[in-house]
Protein backbone atom coordinates (compact mmCIF):
# COMPACT_ATOMS: atom_id res chain seq x y z
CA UNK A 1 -13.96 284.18 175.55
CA UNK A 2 -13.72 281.53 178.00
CA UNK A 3 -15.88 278.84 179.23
CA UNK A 4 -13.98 276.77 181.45
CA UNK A 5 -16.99 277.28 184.50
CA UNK A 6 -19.47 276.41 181.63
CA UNK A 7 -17.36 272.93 180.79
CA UNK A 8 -16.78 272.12 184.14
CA UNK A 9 -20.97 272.33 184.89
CA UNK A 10 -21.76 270.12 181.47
CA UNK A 11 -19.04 267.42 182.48
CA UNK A 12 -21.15 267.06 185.79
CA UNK A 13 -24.38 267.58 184.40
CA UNK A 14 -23.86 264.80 181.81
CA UNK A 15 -24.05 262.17 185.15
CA UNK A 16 -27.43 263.32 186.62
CA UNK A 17 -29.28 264.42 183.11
CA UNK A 18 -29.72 262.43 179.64
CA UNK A 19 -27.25 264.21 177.82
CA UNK A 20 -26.17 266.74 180.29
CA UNK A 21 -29.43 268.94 179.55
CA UNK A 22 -33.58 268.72 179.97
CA UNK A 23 -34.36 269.77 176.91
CA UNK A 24 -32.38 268.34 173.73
CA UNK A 25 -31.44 271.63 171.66
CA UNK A 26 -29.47 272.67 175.01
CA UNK A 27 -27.18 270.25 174.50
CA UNK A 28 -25.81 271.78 171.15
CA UNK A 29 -25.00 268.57 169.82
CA UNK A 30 -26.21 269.62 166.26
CA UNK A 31 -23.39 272.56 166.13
CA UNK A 32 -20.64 270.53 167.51
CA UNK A 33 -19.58 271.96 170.83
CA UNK A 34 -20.65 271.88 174.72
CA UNK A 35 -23.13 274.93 175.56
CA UNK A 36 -22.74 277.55 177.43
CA UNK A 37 -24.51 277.63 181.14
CA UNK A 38 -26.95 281.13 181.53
CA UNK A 39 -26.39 282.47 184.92
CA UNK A 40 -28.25 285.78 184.03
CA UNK A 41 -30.40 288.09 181.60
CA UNK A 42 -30.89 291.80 181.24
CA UNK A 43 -32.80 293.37 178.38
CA UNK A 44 -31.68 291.79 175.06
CA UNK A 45 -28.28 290.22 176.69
CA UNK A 46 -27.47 286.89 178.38
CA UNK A 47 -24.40 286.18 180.86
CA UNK A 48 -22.76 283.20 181.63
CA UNK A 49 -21.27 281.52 184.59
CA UNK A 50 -17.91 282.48 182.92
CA UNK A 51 -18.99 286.16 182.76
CA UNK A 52 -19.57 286.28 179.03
CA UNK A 53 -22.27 289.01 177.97
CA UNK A 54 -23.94 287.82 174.57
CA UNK A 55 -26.62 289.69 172.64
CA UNK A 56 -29.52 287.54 172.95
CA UNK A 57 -31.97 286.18 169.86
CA UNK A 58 -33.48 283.06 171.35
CA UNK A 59 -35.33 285.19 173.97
CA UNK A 60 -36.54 282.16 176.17
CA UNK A 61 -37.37 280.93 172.52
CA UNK A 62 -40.19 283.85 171.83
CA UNK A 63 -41.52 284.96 174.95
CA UNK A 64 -38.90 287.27 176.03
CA UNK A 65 -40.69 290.03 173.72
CA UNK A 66 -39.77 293.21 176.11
CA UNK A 67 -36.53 292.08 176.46
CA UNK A 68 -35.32 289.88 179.91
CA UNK A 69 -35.87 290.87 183.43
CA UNK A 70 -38.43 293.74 182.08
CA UNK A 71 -39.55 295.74 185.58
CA UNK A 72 -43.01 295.74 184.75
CA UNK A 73 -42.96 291.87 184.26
CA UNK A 74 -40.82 291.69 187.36
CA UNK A 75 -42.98 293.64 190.06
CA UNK A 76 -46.03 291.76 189.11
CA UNK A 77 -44.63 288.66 189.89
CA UNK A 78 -43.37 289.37 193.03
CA UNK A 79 -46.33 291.51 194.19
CA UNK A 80 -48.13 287.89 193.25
CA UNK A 81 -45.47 286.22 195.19
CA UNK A 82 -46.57 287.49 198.76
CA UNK A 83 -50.16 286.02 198.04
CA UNK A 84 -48.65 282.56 197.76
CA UNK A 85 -47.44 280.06 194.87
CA UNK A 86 -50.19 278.23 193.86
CA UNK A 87 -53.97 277.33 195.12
CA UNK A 88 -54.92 274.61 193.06
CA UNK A 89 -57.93 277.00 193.12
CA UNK A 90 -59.92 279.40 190.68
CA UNK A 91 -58.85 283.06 191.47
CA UNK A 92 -59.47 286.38 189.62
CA UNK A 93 -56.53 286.71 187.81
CA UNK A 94 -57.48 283.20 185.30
CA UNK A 95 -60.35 285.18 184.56
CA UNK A 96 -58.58 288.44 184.08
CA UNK A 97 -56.17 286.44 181.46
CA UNK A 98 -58.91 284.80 179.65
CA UNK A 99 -60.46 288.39 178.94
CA UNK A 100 -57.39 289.36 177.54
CA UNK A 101 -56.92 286.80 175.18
CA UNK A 102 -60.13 287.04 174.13
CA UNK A 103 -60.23 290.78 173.73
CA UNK A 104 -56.82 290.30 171.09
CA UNK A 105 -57.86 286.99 169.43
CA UNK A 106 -61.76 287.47 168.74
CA UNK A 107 -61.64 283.55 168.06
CA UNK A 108 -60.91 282.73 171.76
CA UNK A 109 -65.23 282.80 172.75
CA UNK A 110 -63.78 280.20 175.53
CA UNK A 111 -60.58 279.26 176.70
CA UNK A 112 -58.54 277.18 179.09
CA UNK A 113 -55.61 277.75 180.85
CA UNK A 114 -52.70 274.91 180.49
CA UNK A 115 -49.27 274.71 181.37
CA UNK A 116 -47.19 274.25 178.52
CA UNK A 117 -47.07 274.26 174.42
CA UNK A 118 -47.15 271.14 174.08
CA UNK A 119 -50.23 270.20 176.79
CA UNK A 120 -51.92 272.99 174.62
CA UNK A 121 -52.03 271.06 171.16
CA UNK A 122 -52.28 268.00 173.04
CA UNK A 123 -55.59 268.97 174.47
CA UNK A 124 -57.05 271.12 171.53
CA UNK A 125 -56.38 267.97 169.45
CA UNK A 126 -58.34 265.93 171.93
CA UNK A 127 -61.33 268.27 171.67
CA UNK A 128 -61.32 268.20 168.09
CA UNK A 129 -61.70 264.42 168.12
CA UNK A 130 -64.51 264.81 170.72
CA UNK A 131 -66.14 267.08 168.80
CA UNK A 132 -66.14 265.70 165.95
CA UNK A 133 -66.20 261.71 166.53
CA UNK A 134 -62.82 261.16 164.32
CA UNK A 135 -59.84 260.03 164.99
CA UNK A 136 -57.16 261.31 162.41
CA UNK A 137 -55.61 264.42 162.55
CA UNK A 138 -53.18 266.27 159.70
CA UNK A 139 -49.84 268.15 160.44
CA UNK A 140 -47.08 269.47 158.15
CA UNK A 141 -44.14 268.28 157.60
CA UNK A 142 -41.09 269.70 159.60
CA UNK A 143 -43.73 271.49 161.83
CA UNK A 144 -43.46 270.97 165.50
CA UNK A 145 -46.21 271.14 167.77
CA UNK A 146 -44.59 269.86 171.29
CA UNK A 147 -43.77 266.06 172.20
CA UNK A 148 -47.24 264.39 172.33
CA UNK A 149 -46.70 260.90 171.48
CA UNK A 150 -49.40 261.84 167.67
CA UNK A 151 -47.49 264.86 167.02
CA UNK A 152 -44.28 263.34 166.90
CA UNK A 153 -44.54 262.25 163.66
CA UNK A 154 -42.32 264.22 160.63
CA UNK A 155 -41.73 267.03 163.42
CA UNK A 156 -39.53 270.00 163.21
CA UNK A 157 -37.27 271.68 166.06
CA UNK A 158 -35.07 269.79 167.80
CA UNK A 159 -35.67 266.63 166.11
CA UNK A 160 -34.11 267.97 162.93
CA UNK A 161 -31.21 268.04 165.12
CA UNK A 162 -31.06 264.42 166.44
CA UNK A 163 -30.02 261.08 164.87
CA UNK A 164 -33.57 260.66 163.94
CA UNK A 165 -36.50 262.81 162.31
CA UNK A 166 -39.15 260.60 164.72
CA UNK A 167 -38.79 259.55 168.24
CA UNK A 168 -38.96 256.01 169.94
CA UNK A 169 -41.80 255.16 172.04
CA UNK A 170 -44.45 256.10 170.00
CA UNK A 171 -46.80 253.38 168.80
CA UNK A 172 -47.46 252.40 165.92
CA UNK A 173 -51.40 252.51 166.30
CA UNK A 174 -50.80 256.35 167.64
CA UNK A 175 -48.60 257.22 164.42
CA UNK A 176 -51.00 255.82 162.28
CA UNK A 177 -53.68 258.53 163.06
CA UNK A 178 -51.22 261.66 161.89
CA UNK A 179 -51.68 261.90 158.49
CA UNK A 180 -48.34 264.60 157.39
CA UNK A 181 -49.04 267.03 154.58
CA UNK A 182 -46.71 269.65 153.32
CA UNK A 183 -46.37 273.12 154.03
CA UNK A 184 -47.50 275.10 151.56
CA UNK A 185 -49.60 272.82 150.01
CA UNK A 186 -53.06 272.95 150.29
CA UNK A 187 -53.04 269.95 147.10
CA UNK A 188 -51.60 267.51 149.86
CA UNK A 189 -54.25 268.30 152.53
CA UNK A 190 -57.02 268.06 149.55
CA UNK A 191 -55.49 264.52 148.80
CA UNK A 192 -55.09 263.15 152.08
CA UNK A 193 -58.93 264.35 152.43
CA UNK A 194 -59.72 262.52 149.84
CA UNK A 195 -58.18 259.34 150.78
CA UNK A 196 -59.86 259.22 154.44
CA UNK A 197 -62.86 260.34 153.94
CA UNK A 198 -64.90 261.41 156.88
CA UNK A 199 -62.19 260.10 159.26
CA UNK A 200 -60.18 263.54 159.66
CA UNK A 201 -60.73 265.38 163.37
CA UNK A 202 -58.65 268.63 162.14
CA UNK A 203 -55.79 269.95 160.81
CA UNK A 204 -52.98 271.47 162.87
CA UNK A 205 -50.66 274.21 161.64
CA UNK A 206 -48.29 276.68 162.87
CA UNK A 207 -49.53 279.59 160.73
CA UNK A 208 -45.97 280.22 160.15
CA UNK A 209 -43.63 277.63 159.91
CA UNK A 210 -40.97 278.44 162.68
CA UNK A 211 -39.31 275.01 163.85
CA UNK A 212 -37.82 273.86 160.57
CA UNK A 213 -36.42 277.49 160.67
CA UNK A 214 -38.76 279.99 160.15
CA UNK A 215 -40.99 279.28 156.70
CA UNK A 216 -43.86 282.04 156.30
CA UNK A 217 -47.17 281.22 154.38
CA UNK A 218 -47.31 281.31 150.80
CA UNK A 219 -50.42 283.47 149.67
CA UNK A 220 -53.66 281.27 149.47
CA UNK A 221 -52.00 278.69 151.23
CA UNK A 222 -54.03 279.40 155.06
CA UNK A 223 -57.00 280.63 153.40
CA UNK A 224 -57.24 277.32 151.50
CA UNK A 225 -56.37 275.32 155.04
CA UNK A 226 -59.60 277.28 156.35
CA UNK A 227 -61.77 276.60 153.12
CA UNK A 228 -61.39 272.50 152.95
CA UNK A 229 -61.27 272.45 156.35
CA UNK A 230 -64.99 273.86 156.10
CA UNK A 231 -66.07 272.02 153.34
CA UNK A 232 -65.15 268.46 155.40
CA UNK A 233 -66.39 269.20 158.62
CA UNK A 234 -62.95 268.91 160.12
CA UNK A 235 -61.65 271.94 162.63
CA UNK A 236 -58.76 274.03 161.81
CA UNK A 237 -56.42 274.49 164.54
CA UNK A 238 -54.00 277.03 164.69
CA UNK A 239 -50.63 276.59 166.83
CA UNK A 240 -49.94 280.08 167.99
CA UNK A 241 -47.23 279.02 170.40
CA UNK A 242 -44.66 281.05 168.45
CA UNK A 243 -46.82 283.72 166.34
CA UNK A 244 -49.21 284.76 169.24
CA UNK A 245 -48.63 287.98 170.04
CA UNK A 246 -45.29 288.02 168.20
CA UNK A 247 -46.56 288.90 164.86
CA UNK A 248 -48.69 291.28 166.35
CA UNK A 249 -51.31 291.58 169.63
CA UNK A 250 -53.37 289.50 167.67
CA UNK A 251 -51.51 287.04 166.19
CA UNK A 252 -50.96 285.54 162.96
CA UNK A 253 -54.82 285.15 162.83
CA UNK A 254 -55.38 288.89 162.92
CA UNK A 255 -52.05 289.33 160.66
CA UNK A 256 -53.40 286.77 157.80
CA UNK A 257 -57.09 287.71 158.50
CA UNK A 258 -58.30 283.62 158.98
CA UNK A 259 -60.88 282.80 161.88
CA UNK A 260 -59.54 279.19 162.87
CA UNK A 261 -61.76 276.98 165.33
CA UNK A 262 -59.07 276.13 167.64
CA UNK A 263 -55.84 278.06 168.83
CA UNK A 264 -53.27 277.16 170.75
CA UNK A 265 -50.22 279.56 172.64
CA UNK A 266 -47.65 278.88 175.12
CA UNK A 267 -44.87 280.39 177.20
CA UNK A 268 -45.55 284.27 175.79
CA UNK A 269 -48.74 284.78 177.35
CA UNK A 270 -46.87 283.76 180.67
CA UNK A 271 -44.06 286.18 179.97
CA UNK A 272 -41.81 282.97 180.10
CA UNK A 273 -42.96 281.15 182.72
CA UNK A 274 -44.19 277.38 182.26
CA UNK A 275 -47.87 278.26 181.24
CA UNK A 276 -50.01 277.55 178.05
CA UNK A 277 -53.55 277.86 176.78
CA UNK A 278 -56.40 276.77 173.63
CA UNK A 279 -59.62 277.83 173.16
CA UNK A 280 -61.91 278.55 170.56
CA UNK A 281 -65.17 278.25 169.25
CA UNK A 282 -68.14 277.97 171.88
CA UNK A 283 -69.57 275.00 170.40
CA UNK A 284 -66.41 273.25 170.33
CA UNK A 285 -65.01 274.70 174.07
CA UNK A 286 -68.34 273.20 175.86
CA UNK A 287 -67.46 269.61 174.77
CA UNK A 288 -64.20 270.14 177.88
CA UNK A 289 -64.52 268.96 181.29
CA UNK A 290 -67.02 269.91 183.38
CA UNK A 291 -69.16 270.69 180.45
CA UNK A 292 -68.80 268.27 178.38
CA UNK A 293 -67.03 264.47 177.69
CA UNK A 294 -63.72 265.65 176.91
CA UNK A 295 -61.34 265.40 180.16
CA UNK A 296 -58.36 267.57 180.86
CA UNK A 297 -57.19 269.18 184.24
CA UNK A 298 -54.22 270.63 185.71
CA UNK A 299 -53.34 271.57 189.41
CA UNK A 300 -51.59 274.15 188.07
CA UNK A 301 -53.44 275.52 185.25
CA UNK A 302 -53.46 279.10 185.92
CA UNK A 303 -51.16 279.15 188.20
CA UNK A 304 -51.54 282.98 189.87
CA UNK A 305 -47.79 283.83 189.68
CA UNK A 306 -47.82 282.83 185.51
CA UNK A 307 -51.17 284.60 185.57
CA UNK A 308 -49.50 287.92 187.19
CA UNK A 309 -46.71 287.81 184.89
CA UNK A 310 -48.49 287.15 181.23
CA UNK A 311 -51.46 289.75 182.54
CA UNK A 312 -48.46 292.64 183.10
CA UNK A 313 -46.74 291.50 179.42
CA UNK A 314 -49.86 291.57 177.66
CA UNK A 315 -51.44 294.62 178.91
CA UNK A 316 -48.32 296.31 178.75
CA UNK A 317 -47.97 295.10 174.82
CA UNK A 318 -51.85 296.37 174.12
CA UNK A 319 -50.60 299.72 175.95
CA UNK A 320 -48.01 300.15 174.20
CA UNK A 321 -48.83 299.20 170.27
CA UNK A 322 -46.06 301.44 169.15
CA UNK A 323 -43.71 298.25 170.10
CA UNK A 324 -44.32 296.12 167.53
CA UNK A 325 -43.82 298.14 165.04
CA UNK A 326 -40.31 298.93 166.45
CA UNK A 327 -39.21 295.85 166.55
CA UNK A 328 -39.86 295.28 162.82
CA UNK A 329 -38.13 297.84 162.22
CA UNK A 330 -34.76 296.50 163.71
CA UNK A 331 -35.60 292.88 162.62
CA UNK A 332 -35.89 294.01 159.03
CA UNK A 333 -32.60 295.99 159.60
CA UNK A 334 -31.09 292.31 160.87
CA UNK A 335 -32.49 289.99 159.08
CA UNK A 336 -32.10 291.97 155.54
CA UNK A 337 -28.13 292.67 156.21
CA UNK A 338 -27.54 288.92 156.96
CA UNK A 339 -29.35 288.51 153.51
CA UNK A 340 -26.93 291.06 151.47
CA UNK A 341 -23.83 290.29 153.48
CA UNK A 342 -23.92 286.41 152.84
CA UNK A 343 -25.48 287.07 149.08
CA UNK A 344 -22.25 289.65 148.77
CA UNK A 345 -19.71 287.29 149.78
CA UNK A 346 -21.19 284.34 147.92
CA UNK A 347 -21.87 282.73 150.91
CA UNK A 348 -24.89 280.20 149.53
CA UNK A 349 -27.42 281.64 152.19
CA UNK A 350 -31.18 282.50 152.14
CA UNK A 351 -32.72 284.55 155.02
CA UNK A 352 -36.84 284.49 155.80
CA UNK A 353 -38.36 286.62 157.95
CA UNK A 354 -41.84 288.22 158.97
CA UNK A 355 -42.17 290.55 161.83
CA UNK A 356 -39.88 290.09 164.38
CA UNK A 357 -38.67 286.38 164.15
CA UNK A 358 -36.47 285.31 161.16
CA UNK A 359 -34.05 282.64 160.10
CA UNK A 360 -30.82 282.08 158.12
CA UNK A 361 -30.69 279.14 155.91
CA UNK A 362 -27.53 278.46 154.46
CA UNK A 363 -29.15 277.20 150.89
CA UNK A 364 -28.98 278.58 147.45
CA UNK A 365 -32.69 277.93 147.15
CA UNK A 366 -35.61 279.76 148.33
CA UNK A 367 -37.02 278.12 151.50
CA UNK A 368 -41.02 277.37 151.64
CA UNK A 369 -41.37 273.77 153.24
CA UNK A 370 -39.36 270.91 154.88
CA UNK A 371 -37.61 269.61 152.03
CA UNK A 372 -35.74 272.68 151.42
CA UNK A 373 -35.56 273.91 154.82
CA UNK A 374 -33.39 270.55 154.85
CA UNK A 375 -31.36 271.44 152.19
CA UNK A 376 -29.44 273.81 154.16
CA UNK A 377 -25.47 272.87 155.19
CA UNK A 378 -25.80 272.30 159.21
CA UNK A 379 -22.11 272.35 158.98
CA UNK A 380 -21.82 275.58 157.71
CA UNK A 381 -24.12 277.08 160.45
CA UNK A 382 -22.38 274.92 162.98
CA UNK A 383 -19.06 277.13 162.13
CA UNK A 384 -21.39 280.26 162.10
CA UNK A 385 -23.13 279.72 165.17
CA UNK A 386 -19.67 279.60 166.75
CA UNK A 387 -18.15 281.96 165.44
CA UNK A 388 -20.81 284.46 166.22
CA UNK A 389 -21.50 283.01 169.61
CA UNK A 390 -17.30 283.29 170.61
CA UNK A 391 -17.79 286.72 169.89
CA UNK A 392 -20.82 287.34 172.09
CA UNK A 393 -23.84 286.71 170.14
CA UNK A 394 -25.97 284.17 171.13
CA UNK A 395 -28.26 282.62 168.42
CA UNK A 396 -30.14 279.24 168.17
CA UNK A 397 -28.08 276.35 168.59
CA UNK A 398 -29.53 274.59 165.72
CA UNK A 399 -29.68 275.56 162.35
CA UNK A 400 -33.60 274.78 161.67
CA UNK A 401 -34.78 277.19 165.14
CA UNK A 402 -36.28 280.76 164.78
CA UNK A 403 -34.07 283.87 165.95
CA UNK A 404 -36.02 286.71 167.87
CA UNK A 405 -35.74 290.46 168.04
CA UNK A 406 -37.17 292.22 171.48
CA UNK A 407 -38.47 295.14 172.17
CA UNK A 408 -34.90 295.79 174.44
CA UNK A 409 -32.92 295.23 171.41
CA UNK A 410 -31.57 298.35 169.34
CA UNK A 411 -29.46 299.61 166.40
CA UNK A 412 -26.53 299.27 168.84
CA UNK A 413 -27.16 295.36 168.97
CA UNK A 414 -27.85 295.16 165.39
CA UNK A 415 -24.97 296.97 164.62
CA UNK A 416 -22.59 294.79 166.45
CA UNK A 417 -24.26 291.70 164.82
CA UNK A 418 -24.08 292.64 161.31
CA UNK A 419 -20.55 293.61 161.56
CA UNK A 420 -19.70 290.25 163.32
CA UNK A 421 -21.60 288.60 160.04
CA UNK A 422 -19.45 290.74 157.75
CA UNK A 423 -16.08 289.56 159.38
CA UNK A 424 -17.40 285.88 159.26
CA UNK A 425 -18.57 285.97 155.89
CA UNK A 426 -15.06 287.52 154.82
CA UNK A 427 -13.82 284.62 155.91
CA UNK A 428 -12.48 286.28 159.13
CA UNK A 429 -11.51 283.46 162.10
């Protein structure tokens, strides 16, 4: 392959955008190369402005679940499109979405349409503290939950990637109300309970782990989350940006079988597009703006044309329940032959997966929390990221990111990637 177009965009990119890119893992800094520039997607394969076709596992990182450019995703939006852009209004459609959420996650009794991940947590954590009259909230360690100046504290994702695990500009005061527990733990939640007693809003968690690579639940470990979180008064927020309706219509919540008081989603239930929501418990939902003391708006909050779009993915997904299902089948299929074709070689590599999203750790160890998710050799993915990526598949550009399997993907495109792995792990250049 070439990528002469793609260099020749990055070396004029780099003089109009911090680092070339607007969002860090883009820049593909932490495997040691320039990216690639996406001109195009079809189904489960990307194309470049150099004309290279790559079988595609970022998928928009999640929301791609029927595969790119899906017609049913595509004739919605530009049926919505003659109607206009955006009202800045209520319409039908933000009340169509929230009774689809609700009718797939029972815990949604209210919800609010957002614009982003990230604005989602944001606000749900706000709520909680209004709600509840404290200030401090608990995350994991190596979880991300978007760039919120109190959530950037021992985060996952791209940060893994950078220079540093934090990021400048957050103050200290802010910092000092995110109290970081580890994954898999529910001993370090109790303990940080204990030491700030009656001062804890909520805990945060992504059900599964899936921005220090992906890192599924031990058993207990979200049952015991819900459980203190009960006994302290504190609310237990689920961050659903990547589970919700990935590991199934309903979630990780209908998947694990835990009721949390808050959830929050993101790009998926826009089918891509920039559009987020949280919602919850009834109680807790009336404390928001106009109802309550809590303040949060958004000109474009349900936006109609995100509305269209995440209204035709979902109701296509809860048509079509036979999907997910498939999928598993064909991520098991990948993310099991990675396993045995490293293990066979003696490549030092673990592989987790649940459902359709997976990662590939190159560790010995098994991988449940941060500190071994950072045990892994970046350098070694580096050189299998490229090697993989020369050859037309295109996987996260960082080692500690999720891969996805679509509902466009097949045995022809697993095929083709497991016999790539087998040449690299061979050795093959």
């Amino acid at each position: 392959m070439t990528f002469s177009r793609s260099d020749e965009l990055f070396s004029e990119a780099v003089k109009y955008m911090p680092g070339g890119v607007n969002s860090p893992v883009r820049a593909y800094r932490a495997v040691g190369r320039t990216p690639v520039f996406i001109r195009r997607a079809d189904g489960a394969y990307l194309f470049d402005e150099d004309g290279n076709r790559y079988i595609d596992y970022v998928g928009s990182w999640g929301p791609a679940i029927l595969g790119h450019n899906n017609p049913v995703v595509k004739d919605a939006i530009l049926a919505a499109l003659e109607n206009g852009l955006s009202f800045g209004a209520a319409t039908e459609a933000e009340l169509t979405m929230a009774k689809l959420l609700q009718s797939a996650v029972p815990s949604l009794e209210m919800v609010r349409m957002v614009n982003s991940g990230t604005e989602a947590t944001m606000s749900a954590l706000r709520v909680a503290r209004g709600f509840t009259g404290r200030d401090k909230i608990i995350k994991f360690s190596g979880c991300y939950h978007g760039h919120a100046d109190g959530l950037l504290v021992k985060a996952g994702s791209g940060l893994l990637s950078g220079a540093s695990p934090d990021s400048a500009g957050v103050s200290a005061s802010v910092a000092a109300c995110t109290l970081v527990a580890d994954f898999n733990s529910t001993d370090s939640v109790a303990a940080l309970f204990e030491r700030n007693r009656g001062e804890i809003a909520a805990v945060i968690v992504e059900p599964v782990a899936a921005n220090m690579g992906v890192v599924p639940p031990e058993k207990g470990f979200l049952e015991g989350l819900r459980g203190i979180c009960t006994r302290e008064g504190a609310l237990l927020v689920f961050d659903e940006v990547i589970t919700g309706f990935r590991l199934g219509f309903g979630g990780a919540q209908e998947l694990f079988g835990i009721r949390p008081d808050l959830s929050c989603f993101g790009k998926i239930i826009g089918a891509g597009l920039p559009v987020g929501a949280y919602g919850g418990r009834r109680d807790v939902m009336e404390t928001v703006s106009p109802l309550g003391p809590v303040y949060q708006a958004g000109t474009l909050s349900g936006n109609p044309i995100a509305m269209a779009a995440g209204i035709a993915q979902l109701s296509y997904l809860r048509e079509h329940p036979e999907l997910y299902p498939a999928m598993e089948k064909e991520a098991a299929r990948l993310f099991r032959g990675l396993a045995e074709i490293m293990q066979k070689k003696d490549a030092a590599c673990t592989v987790n997966s649940i459902a359709s999203i997976g990662s590939l750790f190159f560790t010995r160890g098994r991988v449940r929390d941060f500190s071994s998710a950072l045990t892994s050799d970046t350098k070694r993915y580096a050189g299998y990221f490229s090697y993989m990526l020369d050859r037309g598949v295109y996987q996260a550009p960082a080692q500690f990111e999720a891969l996805f399997v679509s509902a466009a993907h097949t045995a022809r495109e697993i095929d083709q990637t497991l016999e790539l792995a087998e040449t690299f792990a061979a050795g093959g250049s």
